[in-house]
Protein backbone atom coordinates (compact mmCIF):
# COMPACT_ATOMS: atom_id res chain seq x y z
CA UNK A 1 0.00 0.00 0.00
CA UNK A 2 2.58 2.83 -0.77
CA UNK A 3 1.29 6.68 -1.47
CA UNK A 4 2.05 8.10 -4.16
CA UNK A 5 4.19 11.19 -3.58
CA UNK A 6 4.36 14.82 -5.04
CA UNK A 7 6.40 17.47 -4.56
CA UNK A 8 4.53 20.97 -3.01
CA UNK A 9 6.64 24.47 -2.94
CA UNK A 10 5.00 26.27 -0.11
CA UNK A 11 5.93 29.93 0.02
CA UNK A 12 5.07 32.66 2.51
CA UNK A 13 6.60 35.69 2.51
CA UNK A 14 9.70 35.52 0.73
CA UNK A 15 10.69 32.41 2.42
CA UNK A 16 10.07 29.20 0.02
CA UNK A 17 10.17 25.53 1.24
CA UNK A 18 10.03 22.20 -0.98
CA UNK A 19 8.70 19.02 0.38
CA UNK A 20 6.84 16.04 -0.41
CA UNK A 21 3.37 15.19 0.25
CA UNK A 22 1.19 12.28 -0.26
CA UNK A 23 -1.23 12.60 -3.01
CA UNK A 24 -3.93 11.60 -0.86
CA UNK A 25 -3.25 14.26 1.70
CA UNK A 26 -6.18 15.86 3.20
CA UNK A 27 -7.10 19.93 3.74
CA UNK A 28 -6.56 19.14 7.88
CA UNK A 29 -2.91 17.82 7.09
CA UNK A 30 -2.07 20.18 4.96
CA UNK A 31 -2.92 22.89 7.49
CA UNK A 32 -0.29 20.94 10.10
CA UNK A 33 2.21 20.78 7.70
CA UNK A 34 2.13 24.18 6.75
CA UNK A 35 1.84 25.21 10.42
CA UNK A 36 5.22 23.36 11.34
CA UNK A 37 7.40 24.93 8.66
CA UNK A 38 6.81 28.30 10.05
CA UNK A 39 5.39 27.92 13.52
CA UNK A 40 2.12 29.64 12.71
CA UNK A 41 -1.42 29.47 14.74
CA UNK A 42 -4.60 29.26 12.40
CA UNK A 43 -5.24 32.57 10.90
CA UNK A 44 -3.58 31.57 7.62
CA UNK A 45 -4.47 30.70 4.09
CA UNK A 46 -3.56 28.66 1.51
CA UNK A 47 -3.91 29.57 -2.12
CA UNK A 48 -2.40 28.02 -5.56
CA UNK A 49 -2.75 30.51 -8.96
CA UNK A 50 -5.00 28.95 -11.76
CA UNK A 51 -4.58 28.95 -15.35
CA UNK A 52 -5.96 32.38 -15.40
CA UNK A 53 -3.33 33.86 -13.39
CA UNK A 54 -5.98 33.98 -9.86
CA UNK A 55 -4.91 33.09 -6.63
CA UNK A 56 -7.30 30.71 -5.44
CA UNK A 57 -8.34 29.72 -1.65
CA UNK A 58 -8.12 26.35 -0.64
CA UNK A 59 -9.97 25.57 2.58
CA UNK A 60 -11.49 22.36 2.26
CA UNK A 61 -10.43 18.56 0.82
CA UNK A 62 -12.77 19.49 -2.32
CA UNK A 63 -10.65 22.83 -3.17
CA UNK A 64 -7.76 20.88 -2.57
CA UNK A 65 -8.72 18.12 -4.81
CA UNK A 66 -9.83 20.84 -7.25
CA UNK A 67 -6.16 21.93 -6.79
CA UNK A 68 -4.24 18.68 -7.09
CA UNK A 69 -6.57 18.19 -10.66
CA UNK A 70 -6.16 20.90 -11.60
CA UNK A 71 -2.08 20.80 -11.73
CA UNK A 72 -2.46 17.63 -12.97
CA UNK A 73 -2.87 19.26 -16.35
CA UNK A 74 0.29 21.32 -15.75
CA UNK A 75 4.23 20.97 -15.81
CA UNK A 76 6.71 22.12 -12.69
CA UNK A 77 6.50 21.67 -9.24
CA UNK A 78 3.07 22.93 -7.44
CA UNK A 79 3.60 25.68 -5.76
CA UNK A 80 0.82 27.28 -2.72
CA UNK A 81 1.07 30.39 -1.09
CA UNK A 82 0.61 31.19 2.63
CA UNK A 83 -1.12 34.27 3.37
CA UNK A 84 -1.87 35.56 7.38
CA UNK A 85 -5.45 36.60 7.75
CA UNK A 86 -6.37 40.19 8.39
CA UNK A 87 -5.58 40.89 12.03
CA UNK A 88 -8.60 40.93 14.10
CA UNK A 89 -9.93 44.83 13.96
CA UNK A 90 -9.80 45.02 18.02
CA UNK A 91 -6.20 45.93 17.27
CA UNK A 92 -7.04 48.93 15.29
CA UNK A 93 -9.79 49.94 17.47
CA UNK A 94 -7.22 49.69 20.32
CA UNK A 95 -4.79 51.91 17.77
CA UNK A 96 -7.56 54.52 17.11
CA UNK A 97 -7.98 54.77 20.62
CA UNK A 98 -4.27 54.87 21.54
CA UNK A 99 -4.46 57.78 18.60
CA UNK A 100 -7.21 59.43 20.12
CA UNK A 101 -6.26 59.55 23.60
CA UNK A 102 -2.55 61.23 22.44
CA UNK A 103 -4.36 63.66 20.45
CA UNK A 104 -6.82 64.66 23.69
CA UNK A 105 -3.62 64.89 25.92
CA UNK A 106 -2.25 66.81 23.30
CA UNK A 107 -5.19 69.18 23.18
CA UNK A 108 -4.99 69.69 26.98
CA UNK A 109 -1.25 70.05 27.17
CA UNK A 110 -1.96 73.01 24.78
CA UNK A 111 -4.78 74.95 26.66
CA UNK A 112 -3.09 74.65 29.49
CA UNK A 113 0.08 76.19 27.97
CA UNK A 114 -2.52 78.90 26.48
CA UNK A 115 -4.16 79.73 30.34
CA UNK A 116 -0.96 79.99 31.59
């Protein structure tokens, strides 16, 4: 019972890494494996560029089968690309009100300066 092989590029940033996967692989695995090479938490995605030049999502085994068929009709290695999710937008709130509250003590700072 051996699995077939095939070599994935995974990229992310401007790091790249080759390795080999089985061809039966499934979306969950893929996540782990992609999770190891640079130590991330969820919060990523996974996409491959089709024939028309689009970056396409894979987040489930039927995109990733869609993938795998998909480069089955094409030469070279298959490459993915590992994007991080938009940060949550509590940070920016927490920004705007870090922003804010500078700006107020600003403000006050400078009526004060004028009373004086």
């Amino acid at each position: 019972n051996k699995t077939n092989m095939r070599a994935l590029k995974i990229v992310h940033k401007k790091d790249i890494r080759r390795i080999s996967i089985a061809e039966d692989i499934t979306y969950e695995k893929l996540v782990e494996v992609v999770s190891k090479c640079w130590d991330l938490k969820k919060g990523f995605e996974i996409k491959y560029v089709d024939d028309e030049g689009d970056r396409i999502t894979i987040a489930s085994d039927l995109e990733l089968s869609e993938c795998f068929d998909f480069h089955a009709t094409q030469t070279g290695v298959l490459k993915v690309f590992v994007t991080l999710r938009n940060q949550p937008k509590k940070k920016s709130k927490q920004r705007k009100a870090k922003s804010k509250a500078s700006d107020d003590a600003a403000k006050l700072q400078e009526q004060e300066s004028i009373q004086r």
